[in-house]
Protein backbone atom coordinates (compact mmCIF):
# COMPACT_ATOMS: atom_id res chain seq x y z
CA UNK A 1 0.00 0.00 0.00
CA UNK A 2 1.37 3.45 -0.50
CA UNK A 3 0.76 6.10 1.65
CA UNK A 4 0.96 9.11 -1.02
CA UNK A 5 -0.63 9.46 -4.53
CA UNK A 6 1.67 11.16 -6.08
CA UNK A 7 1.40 12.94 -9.43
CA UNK A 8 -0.33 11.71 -12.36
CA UNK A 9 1.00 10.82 -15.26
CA UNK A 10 1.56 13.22 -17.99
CA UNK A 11 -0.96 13.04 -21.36
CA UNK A 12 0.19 9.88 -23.55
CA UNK A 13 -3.41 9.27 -25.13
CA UNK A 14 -4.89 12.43 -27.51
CA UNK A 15 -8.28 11.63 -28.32
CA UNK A 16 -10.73 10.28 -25.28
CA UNK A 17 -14.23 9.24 -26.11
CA UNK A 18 -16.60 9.18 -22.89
CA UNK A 19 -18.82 6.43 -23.18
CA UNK A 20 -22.08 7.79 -20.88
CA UNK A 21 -25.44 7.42 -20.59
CA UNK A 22 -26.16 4.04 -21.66
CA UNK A 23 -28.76 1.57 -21.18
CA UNK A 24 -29.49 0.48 -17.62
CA UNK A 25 -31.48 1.94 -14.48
CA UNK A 26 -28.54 4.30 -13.84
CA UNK A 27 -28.56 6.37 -16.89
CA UNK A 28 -29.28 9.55 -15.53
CA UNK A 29 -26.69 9.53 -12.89
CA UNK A 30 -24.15 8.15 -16.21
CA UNK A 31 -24.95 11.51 -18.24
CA UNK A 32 -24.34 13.64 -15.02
CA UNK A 33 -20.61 11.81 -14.63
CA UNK A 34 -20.04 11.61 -17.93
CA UNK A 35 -20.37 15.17 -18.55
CA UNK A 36 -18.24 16.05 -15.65
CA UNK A 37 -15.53 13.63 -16.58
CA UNK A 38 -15.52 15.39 -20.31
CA UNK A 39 -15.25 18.47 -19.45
CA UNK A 40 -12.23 17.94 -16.78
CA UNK A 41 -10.79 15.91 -19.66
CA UNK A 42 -10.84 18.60 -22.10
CA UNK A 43 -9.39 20.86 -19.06
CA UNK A 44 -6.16 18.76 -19.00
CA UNK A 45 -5.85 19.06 -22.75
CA UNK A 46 -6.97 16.02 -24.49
CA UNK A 47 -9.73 16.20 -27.33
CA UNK A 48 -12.79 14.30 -26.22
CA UNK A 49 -15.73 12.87 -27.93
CA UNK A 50 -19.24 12.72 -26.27
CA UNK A 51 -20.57 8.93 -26.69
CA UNK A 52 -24.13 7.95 -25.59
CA UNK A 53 -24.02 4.97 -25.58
CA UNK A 54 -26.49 2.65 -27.30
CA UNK A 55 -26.47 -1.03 -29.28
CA UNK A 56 -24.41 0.42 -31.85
CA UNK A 57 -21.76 1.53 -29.76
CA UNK A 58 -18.79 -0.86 -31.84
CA UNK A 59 -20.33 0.88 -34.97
CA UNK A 60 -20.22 4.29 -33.08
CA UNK A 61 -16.75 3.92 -32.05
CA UNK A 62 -15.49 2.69 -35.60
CA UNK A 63 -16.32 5.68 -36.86
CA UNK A 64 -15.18 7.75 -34.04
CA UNK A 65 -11.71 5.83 -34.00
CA UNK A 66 -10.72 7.27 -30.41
CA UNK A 67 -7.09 6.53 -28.93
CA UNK A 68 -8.96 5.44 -25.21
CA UNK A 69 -12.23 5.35 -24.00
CA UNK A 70 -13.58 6.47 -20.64
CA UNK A 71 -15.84 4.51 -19.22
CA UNK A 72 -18.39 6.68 -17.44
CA UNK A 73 -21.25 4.06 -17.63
CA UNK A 74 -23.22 2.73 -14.47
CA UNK A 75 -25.06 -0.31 -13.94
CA UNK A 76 -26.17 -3.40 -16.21
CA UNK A 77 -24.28 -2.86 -19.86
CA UNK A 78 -21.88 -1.06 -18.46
CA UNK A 79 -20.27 -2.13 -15.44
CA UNK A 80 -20.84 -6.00 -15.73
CA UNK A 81 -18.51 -7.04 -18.55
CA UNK A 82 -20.47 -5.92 -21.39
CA UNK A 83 -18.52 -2.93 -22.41
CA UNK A 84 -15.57 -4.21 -21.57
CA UNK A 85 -15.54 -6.92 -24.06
CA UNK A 86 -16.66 -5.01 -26.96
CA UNK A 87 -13.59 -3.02 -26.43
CA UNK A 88 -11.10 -5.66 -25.78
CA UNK A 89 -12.61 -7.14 -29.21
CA UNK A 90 -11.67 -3.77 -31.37
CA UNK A 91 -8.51 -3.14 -28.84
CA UNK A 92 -9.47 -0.02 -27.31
CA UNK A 93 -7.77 0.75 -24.48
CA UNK A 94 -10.37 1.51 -21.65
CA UNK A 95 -10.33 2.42 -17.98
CA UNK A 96 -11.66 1.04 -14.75
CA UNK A 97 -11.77 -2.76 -14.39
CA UNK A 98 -12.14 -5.63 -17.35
CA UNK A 99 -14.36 -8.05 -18.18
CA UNK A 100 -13.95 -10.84 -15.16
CA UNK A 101 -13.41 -8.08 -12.76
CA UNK A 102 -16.65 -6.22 -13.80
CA UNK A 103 -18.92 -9.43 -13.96
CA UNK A 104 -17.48 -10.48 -10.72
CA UNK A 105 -18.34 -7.41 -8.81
CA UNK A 106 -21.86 -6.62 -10.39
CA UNK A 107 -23.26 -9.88 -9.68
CA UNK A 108 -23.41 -9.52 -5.56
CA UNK A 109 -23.49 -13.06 -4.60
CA UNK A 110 -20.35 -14.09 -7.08
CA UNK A 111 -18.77 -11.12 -5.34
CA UNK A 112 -19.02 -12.45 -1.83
CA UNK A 113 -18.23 -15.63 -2.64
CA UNK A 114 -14.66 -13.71 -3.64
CA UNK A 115 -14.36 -11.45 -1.15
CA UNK A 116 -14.78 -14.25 1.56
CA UNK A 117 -11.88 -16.30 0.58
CA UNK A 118 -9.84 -13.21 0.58
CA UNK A 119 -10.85 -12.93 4.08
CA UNK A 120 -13.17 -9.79 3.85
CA UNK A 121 -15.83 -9.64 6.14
CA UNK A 122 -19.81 -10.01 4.36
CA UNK A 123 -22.68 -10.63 5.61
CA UNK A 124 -24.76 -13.89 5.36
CA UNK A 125 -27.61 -13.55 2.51
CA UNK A 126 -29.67 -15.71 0.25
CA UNK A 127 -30.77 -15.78 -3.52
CA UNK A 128 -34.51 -16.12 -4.27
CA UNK A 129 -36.93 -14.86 -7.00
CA UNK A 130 -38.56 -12.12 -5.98
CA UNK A 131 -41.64 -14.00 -6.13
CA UNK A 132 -40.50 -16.81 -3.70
CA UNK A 133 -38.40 -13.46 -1.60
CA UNK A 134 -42.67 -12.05 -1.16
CA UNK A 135 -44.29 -15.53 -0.26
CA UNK A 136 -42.32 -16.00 2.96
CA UNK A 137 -39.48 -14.17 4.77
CA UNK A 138 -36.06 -15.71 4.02
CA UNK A 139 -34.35 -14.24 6.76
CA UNK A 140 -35.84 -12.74 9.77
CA UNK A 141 -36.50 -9.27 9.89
CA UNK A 142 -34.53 -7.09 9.59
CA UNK A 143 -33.01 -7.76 6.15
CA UNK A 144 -32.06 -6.18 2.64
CA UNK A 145 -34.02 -6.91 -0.30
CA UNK A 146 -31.70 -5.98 -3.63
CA UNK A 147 -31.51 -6.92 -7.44
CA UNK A 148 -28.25 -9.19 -7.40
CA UNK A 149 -27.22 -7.41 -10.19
CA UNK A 150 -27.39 -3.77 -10.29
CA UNK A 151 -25.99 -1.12 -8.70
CA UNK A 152 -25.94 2.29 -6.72
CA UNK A 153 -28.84 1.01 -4.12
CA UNK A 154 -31.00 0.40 -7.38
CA UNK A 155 -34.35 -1.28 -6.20
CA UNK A 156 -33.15 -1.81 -2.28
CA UNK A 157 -35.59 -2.42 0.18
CA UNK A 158 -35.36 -2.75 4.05
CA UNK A 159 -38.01 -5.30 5.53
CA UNK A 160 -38.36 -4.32 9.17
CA UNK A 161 -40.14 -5.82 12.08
CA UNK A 162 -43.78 -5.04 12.24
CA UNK A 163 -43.81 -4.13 8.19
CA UNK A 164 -47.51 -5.34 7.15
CA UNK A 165 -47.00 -4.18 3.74
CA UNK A 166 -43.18 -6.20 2.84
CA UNK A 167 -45.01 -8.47 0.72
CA UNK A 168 -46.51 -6.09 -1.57
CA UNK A 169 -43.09 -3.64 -1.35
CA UNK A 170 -41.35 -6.90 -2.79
CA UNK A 171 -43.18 -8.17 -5.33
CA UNK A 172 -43.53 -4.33 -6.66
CA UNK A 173 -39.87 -3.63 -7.19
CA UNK A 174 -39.41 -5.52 -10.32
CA UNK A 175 -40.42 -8.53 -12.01
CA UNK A 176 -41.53 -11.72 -10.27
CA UNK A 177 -39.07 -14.15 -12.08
CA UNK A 178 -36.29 -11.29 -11.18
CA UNK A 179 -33.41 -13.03 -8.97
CA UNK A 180 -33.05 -10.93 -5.78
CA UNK A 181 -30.43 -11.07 -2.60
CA UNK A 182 -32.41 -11.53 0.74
CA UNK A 183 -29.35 -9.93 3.10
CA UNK A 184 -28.85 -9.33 6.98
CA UNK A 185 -29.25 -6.35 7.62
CA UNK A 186 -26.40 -4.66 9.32
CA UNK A 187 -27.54 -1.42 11.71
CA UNK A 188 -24.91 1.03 12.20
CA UNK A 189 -22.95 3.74 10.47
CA UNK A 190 -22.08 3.65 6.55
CA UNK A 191 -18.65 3.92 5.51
CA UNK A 192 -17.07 3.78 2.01
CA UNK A 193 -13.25 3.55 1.06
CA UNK A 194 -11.82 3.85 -2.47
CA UNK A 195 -8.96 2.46 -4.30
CA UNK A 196 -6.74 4.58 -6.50
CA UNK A 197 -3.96 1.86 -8.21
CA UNK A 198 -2.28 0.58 -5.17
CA UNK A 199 -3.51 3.35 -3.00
CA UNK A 200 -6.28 2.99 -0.27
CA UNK A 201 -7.99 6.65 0.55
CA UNK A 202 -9.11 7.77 3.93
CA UNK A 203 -12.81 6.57 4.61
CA UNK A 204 -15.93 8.84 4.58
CA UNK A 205 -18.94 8.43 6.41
CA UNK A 206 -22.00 9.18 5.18
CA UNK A 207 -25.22 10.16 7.00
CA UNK A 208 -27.99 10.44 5.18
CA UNK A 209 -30.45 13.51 5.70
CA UNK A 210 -34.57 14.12 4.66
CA UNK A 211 -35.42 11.18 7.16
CA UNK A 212 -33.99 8.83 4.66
CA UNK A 213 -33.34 5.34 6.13
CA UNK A 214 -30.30 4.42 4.37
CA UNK A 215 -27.63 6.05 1.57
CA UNK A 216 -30.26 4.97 -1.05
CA UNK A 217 -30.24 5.99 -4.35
CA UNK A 218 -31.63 9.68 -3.64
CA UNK A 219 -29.19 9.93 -0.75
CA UNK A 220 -26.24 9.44 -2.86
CA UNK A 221 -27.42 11.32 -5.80
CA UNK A 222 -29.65 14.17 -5.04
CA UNK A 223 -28.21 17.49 -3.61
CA UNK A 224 -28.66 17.48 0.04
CA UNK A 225 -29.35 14.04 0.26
CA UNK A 226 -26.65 13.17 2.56
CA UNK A 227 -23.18 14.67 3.90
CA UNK A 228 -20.44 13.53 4.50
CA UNK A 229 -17.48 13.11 7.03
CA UNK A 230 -14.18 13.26 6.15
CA UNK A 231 -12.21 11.74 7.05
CA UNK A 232 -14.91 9.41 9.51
CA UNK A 233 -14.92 9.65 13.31
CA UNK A 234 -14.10 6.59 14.06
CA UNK A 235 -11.27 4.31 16.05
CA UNK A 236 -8.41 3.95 14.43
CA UNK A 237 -7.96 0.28 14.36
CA UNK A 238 -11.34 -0.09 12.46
CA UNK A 239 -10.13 3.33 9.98
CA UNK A 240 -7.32 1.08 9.33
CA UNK A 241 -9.04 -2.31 8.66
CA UNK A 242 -11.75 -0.80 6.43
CA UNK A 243 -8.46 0.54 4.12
CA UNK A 244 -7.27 -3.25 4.22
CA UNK A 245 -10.27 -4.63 3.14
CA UNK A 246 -11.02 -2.12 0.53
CA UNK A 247 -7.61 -3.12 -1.14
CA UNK A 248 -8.15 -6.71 -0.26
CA UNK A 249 -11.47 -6.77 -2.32
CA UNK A 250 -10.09 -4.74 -5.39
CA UNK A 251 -7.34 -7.19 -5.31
CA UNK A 252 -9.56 -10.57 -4.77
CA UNK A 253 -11.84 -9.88 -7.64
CA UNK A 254 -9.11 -8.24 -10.05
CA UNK A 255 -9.88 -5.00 -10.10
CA UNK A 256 -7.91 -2.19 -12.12
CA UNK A 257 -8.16 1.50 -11.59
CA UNK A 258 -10.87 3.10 -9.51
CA UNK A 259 -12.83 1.25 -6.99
CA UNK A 260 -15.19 2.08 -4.33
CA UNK A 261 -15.66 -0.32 -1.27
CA UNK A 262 -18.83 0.29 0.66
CA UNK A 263 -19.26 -0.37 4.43
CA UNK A 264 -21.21 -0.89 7.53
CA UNK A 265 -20.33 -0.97 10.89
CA UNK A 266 -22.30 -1.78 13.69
CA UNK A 267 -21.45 0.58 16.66
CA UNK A 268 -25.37 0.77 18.08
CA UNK A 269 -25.55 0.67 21.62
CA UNK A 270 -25.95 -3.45 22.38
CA UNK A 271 -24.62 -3.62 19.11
CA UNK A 272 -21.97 -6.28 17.65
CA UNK A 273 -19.45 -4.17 16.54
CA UNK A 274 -19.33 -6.14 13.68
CA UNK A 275 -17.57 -4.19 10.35
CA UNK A 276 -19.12 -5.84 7.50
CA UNK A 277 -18.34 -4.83 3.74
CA UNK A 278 -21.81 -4.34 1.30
CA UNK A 279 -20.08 -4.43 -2.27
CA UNK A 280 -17.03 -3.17 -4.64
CA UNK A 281 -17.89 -0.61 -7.13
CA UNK A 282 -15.85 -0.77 -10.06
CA UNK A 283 -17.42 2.27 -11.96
CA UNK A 284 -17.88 4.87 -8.73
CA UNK A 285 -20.10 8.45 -9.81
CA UNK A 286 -18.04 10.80 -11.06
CA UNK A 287 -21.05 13.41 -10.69
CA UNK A 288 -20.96 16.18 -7.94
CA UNK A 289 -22.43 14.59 -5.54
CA UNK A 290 -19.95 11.77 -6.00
CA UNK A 291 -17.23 10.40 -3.43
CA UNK A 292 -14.38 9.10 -4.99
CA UNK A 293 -14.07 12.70 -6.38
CA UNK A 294 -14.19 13.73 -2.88
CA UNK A 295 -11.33 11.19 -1.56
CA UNK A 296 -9.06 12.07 -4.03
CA UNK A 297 -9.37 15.54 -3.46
CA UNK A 298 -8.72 15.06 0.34
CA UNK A 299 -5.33 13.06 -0.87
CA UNK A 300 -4.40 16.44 -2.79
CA UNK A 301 -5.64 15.40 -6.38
CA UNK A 302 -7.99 17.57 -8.25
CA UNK A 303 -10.86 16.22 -10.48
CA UNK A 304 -8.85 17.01 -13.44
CA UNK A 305 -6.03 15.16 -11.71
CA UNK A 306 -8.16 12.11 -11.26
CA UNK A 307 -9.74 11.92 -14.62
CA UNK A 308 -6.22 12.31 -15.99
CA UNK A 309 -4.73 9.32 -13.85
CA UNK A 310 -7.81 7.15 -14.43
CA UNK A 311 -7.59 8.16 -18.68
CA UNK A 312 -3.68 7.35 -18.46
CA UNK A 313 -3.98 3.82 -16.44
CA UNK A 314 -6.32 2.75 -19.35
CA UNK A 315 -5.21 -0.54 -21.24
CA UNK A 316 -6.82 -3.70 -22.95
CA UNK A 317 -6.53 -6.72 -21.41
CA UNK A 318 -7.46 -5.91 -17.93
């Protein structure tokens, strides 16, 4: 582990395309990084090219003929392997993770499965259908209802004690042949670490604001939906472990580039104590709201800093 970041590298590539937008639940939240990314991009000097990404993205980027691509995508398409192999078919170098590493960390199960080996802490869940998740609980209450496959608290429901109405709240969250993780739910404080190469950032807390029960989906992307402490108030020996397991899990699953490791730790009163880690993100927001931004910022790396490392780490064959 290193304990600086350094400088970037200086501009090798010329021309960047930024793939954005795309297909999947997260497309919004894609255009708002995206657009970000670009225009730090075309800050640090390098000519960019705008991609929205549809299903004629290889044709799109024949034509376009860029020397890298930036993957600003979220979610199914995007983050899961899909991308990643149409570029590493027409050698485009690309940033972020490859194809293994991407499908290994979207799928959530497959990803614990991983991360336990490596001796990272998850917590105990089940798969289901989301039919079979609504006809009976799986776990007792509390627990995490969440596609297995999608990202960025996408479709995540707490079932809590007393809730008369979980059934319904299940089966109304997506299909009923959809495959769904039925997780323990783990009370506490959520923390998030990122990885930068070799280098593990400081950790943030996040509390989320407007009442909101957890850092869902409006917490993390909405203005004011939650703030953030930096670096978190919290003991040192668990600051410390939550940096080795966020470069353990990067590492276990094969990771390359950016990550984001996402946390909970149970300090309730009558609480375990128990530090558990949620999931790797191998295409963290880049939008304002975003907190790898914010990380690498606190290490003394501007956005355009960032964006520049992340273009000039890009390869194939990742």
């Amino acid at each position: 582990m290193t304990n600086t970041l350094g400088e970037p590298p200086q501009r090798t590539f010329e021309h960047v395309a930024v793939l954005m937008g795309g297909l999947s639940a997260e497309r919004s939240v894609s255009l708002r990084s995206g657009a970000a990314v670009a225009d730090a991009l075309e800050g640090e000097g390098y000519r960019v090219t705008r991609i929205d990404v549809d299903r004629d993205i290889a044709a799109g980027l024949a034509a376009v003929r860029p020397d890298v691509c930036f993957n600003a995508l979220h979610g199914r398409f995007g983050e899961d392997g899909c991308i990643q192999g149409i570029l590493e078919m027409m050698a485009i170098p690309y940033t972020h993770s490859g194809v293994l590493a991407s499908a290994l960390a979207m799928h959530k199960e497959n990803a614990k499965a991983i991360m336990r080996l490596a001796g990272v802490p998850v917590a105990e869940a089940k798969l289901l259908t989301r039919s079979d998740a609504a006809a009976a609980h799986a776990l007792p209450p509390p627990y995490v209802v969440k596609p297995v496959d999608e990202g960025s608290s996408v479709g995540v429901l707490i079932i809590r004690p007393g809730n008369n109405d979980w059934s319904r709240a299940i089966l109304e969250g997506g299909a009923p042949e959809q495959v769904v993780m039925v997780e323990r739910f783990i009370p506490g404080r959520e923390l998030t670490c990122a990885v930068i190469g070799d280098f593990a950032t400081d950790v943030i807390e996040i509390v989320p604001q407007k009442g909101l029960a957890f850092y869902d989906f409006e917490a993390k992307y909405a203005p004011g939906g939650s703030t953030h402490e930096l670096p978190a108030d919290i003991l040192p020996n668990v600051y410390q472990l939550i940096r080795k397991y966020t470069l353990a899990a990067h590492a276990s699953l094969g990771c390359r580039g950016v990550s984001r490791a996402d946390f909970r730790f149970d300090d309730t009163d009558g609480g375990t104590g128990e530090l558990i880690c949620l999931e790797v993100n191998t295409q963290p927001g880049m939008t304002g709201t975003s907190l790898v931004p914010e990380l690498a910022a606190h290490a003394g790396w501007s956005f355009g800093k960032l964006v520049r490392w992340i273009v000039e780490d890009a390869s194939c064959s990742r």
